[in-house]
N, C-alpha and C. Protein backbone atom coordinates (compact mmCIF):
# COMPACT_ATOMS: atom_id res chain seq x y z
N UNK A 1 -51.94 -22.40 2.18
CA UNK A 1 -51.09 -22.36 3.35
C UNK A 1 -49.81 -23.17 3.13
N UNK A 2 -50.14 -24.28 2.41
CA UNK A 2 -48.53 -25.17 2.51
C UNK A 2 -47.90 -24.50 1.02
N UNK A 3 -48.18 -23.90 0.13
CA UNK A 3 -47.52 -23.46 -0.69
C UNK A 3 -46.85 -22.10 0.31
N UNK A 4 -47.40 -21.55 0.75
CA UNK A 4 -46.54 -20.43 1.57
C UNK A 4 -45.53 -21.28 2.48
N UNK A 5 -45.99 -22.29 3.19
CA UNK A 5 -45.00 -22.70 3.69
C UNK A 5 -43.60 -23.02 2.85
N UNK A 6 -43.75 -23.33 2.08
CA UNK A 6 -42.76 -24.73 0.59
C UNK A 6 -42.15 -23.29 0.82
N UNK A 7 -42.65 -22.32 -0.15
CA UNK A 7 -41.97 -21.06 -0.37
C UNK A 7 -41.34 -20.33 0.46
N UNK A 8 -41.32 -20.42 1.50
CA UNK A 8 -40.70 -19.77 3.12
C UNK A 8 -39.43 -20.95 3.26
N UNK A 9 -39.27 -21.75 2.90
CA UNK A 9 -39.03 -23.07 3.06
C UNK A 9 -37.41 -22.87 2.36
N UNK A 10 -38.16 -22.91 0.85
CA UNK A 10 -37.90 -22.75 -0.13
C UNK A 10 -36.27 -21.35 -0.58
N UNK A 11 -37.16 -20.67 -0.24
CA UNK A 11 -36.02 -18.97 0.18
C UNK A 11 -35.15 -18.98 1.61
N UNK A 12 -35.85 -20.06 2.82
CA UNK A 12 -34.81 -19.94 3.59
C UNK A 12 -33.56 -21.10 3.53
N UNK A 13 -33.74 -22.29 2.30
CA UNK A 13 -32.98 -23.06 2.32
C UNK A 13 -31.87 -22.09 0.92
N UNK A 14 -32.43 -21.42 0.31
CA UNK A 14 -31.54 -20.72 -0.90
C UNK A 14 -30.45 -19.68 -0.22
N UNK A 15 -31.10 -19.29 0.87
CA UNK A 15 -30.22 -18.08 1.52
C UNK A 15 -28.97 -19.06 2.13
N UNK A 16 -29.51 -20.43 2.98
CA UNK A 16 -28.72 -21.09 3.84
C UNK A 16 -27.49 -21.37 2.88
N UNK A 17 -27.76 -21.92 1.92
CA UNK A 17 -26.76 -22.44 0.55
C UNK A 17 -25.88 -21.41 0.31
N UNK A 18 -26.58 -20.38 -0.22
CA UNK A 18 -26.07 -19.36 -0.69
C UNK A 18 -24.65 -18.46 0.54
N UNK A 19 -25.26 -18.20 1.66
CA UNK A 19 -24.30 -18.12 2.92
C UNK A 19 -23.44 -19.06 2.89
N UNK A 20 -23.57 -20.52 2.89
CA UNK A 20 -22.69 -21.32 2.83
C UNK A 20 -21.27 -21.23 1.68
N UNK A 21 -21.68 -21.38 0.74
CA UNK A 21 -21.25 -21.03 -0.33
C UNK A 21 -20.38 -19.71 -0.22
N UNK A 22 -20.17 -18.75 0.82
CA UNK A 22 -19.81 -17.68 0.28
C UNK A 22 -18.86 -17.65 1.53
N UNK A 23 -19.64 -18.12 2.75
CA UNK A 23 -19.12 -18.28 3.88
C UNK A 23 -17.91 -19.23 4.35
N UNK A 24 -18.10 -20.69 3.90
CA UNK A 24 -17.46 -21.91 4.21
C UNK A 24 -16.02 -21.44 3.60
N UNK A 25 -15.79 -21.51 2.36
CA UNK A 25 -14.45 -21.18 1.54
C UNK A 25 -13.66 -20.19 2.56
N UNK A 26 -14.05 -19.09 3.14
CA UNK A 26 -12.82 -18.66 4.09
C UNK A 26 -12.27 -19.32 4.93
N UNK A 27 -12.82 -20.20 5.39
CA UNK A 27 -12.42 -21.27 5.98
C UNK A 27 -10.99 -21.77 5.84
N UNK A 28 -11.06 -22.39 4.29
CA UNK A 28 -9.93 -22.85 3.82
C UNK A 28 -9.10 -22.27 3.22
N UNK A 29 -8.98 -21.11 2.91
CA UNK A 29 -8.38 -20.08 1.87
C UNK A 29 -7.29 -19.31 2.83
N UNK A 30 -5.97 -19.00 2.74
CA UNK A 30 -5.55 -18.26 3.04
C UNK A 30 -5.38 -16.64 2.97
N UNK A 31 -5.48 -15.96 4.25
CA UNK A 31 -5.55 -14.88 3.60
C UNK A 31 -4.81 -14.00 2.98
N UNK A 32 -5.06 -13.28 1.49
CA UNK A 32 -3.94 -13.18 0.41
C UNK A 32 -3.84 -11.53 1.31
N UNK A 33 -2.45 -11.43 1.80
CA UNK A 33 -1.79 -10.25 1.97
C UNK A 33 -1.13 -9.31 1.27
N UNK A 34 -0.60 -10.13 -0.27
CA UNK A 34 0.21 -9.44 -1.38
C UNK A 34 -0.78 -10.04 -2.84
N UNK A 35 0.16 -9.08 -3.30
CA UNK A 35 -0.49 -9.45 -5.23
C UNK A 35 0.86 -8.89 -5.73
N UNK A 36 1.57 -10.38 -6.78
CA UNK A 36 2.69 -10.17 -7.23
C UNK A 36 2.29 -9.23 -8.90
N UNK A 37 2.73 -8.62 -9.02
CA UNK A 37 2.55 -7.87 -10.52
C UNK A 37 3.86 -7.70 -10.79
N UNK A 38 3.89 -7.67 -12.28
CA UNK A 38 5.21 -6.99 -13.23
C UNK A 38 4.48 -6.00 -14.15
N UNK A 39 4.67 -4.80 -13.28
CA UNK A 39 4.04 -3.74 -14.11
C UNK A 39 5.33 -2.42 -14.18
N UNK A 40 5.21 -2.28 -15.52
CA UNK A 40 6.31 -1.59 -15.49
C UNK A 40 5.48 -0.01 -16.12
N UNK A 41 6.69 0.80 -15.47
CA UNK A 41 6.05 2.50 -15.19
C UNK A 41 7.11 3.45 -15.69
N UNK A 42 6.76 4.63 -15.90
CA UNK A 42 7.68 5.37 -16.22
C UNK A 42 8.25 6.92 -15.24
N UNK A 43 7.50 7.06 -14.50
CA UNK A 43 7.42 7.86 -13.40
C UNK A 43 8.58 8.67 -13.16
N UNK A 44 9.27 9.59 -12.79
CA UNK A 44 10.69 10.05 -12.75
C UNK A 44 10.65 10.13 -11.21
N UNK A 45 9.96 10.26 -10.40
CA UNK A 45 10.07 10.77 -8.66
C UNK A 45 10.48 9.42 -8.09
N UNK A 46 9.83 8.14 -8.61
CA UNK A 46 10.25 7.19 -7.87
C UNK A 46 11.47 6.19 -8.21
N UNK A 47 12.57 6.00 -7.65
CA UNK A 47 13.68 5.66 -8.16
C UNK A 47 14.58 6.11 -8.47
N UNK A 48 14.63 7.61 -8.67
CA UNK A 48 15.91 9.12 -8.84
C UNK A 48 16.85 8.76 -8.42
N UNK A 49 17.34 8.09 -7.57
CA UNK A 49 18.39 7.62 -6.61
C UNK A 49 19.48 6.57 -7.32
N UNK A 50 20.24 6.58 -5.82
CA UNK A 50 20.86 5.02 -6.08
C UNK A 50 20.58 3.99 -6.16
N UNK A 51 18.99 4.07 -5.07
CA UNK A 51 18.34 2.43 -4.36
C UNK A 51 18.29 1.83 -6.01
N UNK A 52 17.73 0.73 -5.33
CA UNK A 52 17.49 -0.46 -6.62
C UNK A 52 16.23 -0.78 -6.07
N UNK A 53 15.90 -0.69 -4.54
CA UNK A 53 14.17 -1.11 -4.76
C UNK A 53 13.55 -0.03 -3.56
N UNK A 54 12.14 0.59 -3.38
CA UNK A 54 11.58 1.12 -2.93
C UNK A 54 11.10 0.42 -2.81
N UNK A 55 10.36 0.66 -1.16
CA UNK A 55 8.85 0.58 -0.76
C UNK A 55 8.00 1.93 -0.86
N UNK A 56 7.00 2.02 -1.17
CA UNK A 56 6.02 3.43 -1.78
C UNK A 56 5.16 3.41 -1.10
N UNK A 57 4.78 4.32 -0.16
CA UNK A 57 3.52 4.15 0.22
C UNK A 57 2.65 5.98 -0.01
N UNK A 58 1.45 6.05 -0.09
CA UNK A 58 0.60 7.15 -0.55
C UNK A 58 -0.33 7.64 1.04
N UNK A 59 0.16 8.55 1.16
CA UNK A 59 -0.71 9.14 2.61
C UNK A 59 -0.86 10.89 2.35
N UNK A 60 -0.75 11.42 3.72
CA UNK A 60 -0.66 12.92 3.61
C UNK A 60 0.13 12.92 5.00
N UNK A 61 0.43 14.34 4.51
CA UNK A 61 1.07 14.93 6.26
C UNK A 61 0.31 15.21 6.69
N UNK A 62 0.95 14.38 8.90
CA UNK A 62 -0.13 14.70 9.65
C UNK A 62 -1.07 13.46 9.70
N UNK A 63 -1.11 12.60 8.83
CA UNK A 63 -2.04 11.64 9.32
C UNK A 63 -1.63 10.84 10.24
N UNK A 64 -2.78 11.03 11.16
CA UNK A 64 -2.72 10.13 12.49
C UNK A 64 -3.17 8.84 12.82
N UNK A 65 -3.94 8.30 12.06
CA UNK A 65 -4.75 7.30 12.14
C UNK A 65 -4.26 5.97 11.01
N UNK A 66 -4.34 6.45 9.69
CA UNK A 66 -3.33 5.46 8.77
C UNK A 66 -2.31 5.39 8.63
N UNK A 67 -1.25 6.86 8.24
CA UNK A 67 -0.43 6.90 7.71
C UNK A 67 0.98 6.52 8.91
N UNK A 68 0.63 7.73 9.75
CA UNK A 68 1.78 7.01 11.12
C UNK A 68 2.27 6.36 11.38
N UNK A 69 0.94 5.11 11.91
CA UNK A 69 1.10 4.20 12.15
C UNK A 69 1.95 3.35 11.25
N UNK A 70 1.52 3.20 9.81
CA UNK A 70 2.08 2.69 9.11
C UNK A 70 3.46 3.07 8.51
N UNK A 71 4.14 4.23 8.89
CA UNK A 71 5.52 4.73 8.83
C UNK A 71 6.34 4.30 9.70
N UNK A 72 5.34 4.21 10.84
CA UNK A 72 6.22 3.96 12.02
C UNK A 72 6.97 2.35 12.21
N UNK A 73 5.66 1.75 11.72
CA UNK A 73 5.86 0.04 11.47
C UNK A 73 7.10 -0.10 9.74
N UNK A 74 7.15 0.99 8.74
CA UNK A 74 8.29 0.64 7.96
C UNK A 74 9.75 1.08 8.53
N UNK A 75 9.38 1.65 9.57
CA UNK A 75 10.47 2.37 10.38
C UNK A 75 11.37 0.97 10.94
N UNK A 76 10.25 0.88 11.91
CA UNK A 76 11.13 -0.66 12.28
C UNK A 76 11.19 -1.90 11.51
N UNK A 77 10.91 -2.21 10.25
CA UNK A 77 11.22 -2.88 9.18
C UNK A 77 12.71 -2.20 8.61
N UNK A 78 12.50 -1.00 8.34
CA UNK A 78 13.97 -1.19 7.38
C UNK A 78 14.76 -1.00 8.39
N UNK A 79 14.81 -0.76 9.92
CA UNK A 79 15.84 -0.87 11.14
C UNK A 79 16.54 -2.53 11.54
N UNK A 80 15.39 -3.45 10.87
CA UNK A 80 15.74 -4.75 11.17
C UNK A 80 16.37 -5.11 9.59
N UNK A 81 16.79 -4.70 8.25
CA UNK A 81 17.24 -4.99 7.37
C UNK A 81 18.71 -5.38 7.46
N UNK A 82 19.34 -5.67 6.81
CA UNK A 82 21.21 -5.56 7.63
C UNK A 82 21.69 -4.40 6.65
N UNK A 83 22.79 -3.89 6.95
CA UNK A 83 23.06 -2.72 6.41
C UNK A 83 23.57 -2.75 4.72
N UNK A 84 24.14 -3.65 4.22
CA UNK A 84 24.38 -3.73 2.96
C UNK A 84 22.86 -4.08 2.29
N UNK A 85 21.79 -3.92 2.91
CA UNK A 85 20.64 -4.26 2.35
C UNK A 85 20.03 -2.94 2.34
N UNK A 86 20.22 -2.04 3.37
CA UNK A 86 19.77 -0.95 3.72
C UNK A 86 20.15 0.47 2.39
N UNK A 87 21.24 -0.15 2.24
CA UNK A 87 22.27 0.79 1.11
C UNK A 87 21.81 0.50 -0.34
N UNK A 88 20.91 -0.49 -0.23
CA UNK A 88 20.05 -0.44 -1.61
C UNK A 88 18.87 -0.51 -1.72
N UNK A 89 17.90 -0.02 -0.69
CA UNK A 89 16.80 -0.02 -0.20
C UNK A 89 16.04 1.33 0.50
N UNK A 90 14.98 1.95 -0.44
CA UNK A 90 14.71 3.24 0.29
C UNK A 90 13.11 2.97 0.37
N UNK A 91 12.53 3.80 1.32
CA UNK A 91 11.01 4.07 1.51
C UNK A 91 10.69 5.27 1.05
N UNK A 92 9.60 6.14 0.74
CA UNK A 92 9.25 6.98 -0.15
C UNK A 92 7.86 7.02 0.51
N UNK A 93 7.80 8.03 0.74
CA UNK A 93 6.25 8.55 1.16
C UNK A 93 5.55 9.77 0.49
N UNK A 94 4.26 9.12 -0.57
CA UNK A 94 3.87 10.22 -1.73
C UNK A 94 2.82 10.70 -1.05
N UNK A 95 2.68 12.26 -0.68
CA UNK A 95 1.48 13.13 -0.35
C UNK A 95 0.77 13.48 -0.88
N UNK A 96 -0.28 12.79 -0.78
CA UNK A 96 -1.74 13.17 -1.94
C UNK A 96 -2.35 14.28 -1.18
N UNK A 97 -2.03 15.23 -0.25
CA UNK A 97 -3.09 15.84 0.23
C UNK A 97 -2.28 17.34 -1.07
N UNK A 98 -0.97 17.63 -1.07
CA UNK A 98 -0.82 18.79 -1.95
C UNK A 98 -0.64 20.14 -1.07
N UNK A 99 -0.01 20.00 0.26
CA UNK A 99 0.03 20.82 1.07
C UNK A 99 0.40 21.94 0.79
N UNK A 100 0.30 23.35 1.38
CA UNK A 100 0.70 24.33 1.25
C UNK A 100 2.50 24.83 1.12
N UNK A 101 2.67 23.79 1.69
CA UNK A 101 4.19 23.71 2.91
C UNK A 101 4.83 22.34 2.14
N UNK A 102 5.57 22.85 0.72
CA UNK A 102 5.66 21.86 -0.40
C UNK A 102 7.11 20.90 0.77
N UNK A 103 7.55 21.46 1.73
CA UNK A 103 8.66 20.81 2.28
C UNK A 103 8.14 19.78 2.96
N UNK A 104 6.69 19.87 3.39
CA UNK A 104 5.89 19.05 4.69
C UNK A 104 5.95 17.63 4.43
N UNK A 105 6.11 16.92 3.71
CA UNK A 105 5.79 15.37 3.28
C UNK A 105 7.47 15.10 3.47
N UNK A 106 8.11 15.86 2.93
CA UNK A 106 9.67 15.18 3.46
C UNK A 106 9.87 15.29 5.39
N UNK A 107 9.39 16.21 5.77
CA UNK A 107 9.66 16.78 7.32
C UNK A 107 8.58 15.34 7.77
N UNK A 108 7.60 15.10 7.50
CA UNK A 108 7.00 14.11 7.83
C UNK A 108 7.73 12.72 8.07
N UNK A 109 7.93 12.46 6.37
CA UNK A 109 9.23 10.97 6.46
C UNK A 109 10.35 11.30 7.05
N UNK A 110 10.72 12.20 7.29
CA UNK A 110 12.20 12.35 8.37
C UNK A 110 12.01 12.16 9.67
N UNK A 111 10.20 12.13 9.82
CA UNK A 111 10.26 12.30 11.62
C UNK A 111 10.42 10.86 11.90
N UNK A 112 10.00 10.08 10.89
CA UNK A 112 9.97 8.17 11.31
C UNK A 112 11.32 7.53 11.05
N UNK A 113 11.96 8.31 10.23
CA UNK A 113 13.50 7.68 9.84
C UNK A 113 14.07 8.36 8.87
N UNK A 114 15.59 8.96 9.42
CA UNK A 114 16.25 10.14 8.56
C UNK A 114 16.46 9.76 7.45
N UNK A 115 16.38 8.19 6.76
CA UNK A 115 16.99 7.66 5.31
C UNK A 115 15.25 7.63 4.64
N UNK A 116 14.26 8.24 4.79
CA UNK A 116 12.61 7.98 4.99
C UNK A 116 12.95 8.99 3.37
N UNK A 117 12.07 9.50 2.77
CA UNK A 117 12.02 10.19 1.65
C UNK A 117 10.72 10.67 1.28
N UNK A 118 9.83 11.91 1.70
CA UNK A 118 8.90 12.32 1.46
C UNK A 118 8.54 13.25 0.21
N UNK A 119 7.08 12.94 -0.25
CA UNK A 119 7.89 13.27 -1.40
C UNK A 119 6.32 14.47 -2.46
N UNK A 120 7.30 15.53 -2.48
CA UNK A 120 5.60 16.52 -2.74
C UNK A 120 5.26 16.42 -4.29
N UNK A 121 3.40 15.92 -4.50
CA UNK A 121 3.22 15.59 -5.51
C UNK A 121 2.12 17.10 -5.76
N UNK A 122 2.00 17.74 -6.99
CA UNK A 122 1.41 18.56 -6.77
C UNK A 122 0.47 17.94 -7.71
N UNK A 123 -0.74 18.43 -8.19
CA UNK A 123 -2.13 18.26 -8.40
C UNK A 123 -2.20 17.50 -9.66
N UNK A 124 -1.34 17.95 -10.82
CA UNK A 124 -1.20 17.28 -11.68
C UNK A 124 -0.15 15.92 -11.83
N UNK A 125 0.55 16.01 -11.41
CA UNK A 125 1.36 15.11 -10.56
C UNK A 125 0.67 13.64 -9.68
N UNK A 126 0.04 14.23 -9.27
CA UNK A 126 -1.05 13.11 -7.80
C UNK A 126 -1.97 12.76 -8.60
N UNK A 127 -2.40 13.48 -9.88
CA UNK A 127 -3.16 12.65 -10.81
C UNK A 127 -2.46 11.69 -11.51
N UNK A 128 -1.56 11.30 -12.05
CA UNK A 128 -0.97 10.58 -12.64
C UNK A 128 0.00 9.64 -12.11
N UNK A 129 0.27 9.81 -10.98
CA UNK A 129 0.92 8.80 -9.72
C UNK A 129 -0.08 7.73 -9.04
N UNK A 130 -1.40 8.22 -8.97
CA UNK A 130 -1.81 7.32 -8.20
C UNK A 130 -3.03 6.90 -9.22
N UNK A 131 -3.27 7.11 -10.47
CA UNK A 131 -3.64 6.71 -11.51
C UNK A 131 -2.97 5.69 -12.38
N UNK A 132 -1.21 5.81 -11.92
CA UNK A 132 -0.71 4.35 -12.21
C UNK A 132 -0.62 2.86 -11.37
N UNK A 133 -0.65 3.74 -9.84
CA UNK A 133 -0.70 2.57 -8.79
C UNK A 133 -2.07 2.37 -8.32
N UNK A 134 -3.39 2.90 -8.89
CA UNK A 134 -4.65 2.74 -8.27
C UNK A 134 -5.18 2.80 -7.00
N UNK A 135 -4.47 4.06 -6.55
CA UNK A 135 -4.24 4.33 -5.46
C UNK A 135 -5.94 5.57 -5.20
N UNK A 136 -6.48 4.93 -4.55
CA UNK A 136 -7.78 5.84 -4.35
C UNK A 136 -7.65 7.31 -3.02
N UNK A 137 -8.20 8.40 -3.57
CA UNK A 137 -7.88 9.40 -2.56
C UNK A 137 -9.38 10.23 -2.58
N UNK A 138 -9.93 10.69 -1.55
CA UNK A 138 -10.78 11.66 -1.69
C UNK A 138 -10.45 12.53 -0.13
N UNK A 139 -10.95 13.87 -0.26
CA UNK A 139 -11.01 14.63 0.89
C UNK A 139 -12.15 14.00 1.74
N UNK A 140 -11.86 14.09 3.52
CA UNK A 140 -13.07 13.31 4.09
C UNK A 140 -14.14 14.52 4.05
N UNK A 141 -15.54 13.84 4.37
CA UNK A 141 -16.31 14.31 3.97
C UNK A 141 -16.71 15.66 5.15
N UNK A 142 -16.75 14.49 6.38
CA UNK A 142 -16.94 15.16 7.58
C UNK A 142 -15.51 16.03 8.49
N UNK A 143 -14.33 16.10 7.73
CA UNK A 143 -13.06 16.62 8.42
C UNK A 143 -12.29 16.91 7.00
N UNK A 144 -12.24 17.95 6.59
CA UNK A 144 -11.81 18.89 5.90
C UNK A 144 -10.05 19.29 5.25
N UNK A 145 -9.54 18.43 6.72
CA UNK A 145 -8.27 18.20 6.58
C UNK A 145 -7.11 16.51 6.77
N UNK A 146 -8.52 16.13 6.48
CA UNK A 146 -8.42 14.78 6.39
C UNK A 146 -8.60 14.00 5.13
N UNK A 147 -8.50 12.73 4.66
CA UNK A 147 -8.33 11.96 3.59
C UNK A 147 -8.76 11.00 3.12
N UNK A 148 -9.27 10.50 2.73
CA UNK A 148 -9.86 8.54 2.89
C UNK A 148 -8.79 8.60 2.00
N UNK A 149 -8.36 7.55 2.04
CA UNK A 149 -7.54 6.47 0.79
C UNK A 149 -6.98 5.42 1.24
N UNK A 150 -6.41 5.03 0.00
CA UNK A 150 -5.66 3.73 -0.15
C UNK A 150 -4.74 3.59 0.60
N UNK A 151 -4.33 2.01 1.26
CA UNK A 151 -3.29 2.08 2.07
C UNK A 151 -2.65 0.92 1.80
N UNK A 152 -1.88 0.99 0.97
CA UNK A 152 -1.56 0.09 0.22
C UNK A 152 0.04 0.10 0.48
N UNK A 153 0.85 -1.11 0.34
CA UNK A 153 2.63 -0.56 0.23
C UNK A 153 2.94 -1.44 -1.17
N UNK A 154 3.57 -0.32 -1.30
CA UNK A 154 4.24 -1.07 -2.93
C UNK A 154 5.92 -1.43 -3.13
N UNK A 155 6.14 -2.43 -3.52
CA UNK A 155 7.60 -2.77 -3.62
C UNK A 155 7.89 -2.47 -4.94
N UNK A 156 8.83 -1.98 -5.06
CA UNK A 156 9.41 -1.68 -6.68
C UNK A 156 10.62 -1.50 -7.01
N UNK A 157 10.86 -2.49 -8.42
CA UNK A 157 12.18 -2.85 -8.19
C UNK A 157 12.99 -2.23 -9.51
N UNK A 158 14.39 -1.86 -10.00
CA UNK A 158 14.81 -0.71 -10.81
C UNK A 158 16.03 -2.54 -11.36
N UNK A 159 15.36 -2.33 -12.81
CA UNK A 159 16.55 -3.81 -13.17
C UNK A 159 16.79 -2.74 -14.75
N UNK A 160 18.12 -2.20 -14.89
CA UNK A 160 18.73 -1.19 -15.48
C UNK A 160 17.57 -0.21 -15.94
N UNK A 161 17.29 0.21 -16.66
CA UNK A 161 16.33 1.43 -17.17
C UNK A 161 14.56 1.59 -16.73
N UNK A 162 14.59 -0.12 -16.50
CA UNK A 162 13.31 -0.18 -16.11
C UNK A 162 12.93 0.12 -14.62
N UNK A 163 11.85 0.36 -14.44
CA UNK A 163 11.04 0.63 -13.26
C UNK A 163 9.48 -0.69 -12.92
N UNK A 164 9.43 -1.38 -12.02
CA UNK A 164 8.60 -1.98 -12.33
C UNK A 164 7.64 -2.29 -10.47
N UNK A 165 6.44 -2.03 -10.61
CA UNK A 165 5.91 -2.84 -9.47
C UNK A 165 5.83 -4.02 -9.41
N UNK A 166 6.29 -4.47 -7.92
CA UNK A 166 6.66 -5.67 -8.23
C UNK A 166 5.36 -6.34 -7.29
N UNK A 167 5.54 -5.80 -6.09
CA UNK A 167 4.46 -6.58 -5.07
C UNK A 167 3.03 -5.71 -4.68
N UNK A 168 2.08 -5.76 -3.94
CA UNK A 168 1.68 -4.44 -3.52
C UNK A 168 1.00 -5.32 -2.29
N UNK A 169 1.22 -4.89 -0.98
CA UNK A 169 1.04 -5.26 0.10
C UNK A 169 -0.32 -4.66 0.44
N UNK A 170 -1.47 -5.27 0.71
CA UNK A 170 -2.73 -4.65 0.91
C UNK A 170 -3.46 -4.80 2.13
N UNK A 171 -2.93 -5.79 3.05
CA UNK A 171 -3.26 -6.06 4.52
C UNK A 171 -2.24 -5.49 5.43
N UNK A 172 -3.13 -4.92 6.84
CA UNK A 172 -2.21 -4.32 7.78
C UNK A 172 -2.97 -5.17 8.91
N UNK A 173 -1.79 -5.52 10.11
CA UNK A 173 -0.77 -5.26 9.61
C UNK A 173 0.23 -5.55 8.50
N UNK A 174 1.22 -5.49 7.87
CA UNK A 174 1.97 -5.64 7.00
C UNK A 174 2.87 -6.83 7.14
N UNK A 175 2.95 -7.76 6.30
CA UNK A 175 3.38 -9.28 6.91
C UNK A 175 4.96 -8.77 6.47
N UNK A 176 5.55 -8.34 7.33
CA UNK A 176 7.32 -8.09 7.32
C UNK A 176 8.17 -9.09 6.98
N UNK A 177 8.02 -10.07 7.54
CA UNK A 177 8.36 -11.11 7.35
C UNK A 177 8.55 -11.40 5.80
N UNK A 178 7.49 -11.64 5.08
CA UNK A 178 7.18 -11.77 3.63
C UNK A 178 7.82 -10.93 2.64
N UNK A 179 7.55 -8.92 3.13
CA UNK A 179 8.03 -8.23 2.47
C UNK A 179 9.68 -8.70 2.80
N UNK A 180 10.36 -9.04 3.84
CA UNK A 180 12.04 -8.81 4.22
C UNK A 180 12.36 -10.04 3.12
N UNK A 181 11.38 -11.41 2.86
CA UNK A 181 12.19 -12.63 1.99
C UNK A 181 11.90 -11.96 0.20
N UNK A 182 10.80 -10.92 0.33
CA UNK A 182 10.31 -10.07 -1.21
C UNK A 182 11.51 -9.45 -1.58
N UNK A 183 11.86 -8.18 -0.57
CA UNK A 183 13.39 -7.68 -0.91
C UNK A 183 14.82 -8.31 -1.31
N UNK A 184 14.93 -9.23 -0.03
CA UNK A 184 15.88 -10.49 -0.40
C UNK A 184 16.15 -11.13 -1.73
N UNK A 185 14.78 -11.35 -2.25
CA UNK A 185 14.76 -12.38 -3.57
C UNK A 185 15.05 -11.28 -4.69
N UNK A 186 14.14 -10.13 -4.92
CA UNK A 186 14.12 -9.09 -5.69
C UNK A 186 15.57 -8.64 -5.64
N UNK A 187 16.34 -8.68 -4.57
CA UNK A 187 17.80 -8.25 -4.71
C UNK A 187 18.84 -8.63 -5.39
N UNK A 188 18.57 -10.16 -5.20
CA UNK A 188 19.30 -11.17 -6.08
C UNK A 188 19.42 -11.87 -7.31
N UNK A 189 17.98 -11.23 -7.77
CA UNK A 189 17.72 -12.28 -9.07
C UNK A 189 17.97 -11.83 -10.33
């Protein structure tokens, strides 16, 4: 009987530790919203332009639940930029769904902001785009015209020939704040 006890004892003081241990540290830890990388890419769709830095983000047309929302919130981010910042600064929205309606991903980013840039990736294409940014996609299981994935925003910055990710924003909401002093610094240096 007291060895069952010790042992009951025993496993509920390992679990307590163990919770502790895993538990306590959030406590003190801030929570990480970005991950700085210097990864450099070769891609031709992102950066074609004049800008010098994109924000990238990976959705489909029509999404209501991730993607929107989150267009709508870079909407009023690059509305609060000042305008000589704006003139070197574009958003880019890549459609992993591969729609029928190859125009639909631009008509999408135009509905959140006319300087928005949507952008149609077709099958072989969406393999190798989001195979460089680790960008996860599957069809949902239970809705047919729906998506799971990644929702990630990526900053990326063009310093002469190169192309490089610079930040990748992985908490929403999206700390604006952070990304507006990311652009700032990335602009200047």
């Amino acid at each position: 009987m007291k060895k069952k006890l010790y042992g009951v004892l025993i496993l509920t003081l390992v679990v307590v530790i163990s919770l502790l241990i895993v538990i306590i540290p959030t406590f003190f830890t801030k929570n990480i919203s970005r991950t700085s990388l210097y990864k450099e890419f070769e891609l031709p769709l992102i950066l074609d332009d004049d800008k010098d830095i994109k924000l990238l983000f990976f959705g489909y047309s029509g999404c209501d639940k991730i993607c929107a929302p989150r267009l709508y919130d870079l909407n009023k981010l690059y509305k609060s930029l000042e305008h000589d910042t704006t003139k070197r600064v574009g958003i880019e929205f890549l459609d992993i769904s591969m729609p029928n309606d190859k125009k639909l991903p631009e008509k999408f980013a135009l509905y959140f902001n006319k300087e928005f840039k949507g952008i149609y990736l077709d099958k072989d294409i969406v393999r190798d785009y989001t195979k460089e940014f680790s960008v996860y996609f599957n069809q949902s299981l239970f809705d047919k015209t729906e998506y799971d994935h990644t929702a990630n925003l990526y900053l990326i910055k063009r310093t002469g020939n190169k192309k490089e990710i610079r930040y990748v924003y992985n908490s929403y909401p999206y700390d604006f704040k952070q990304i507006k002093l990311d652009i700032e610094e990335l602009l200047y240096e």
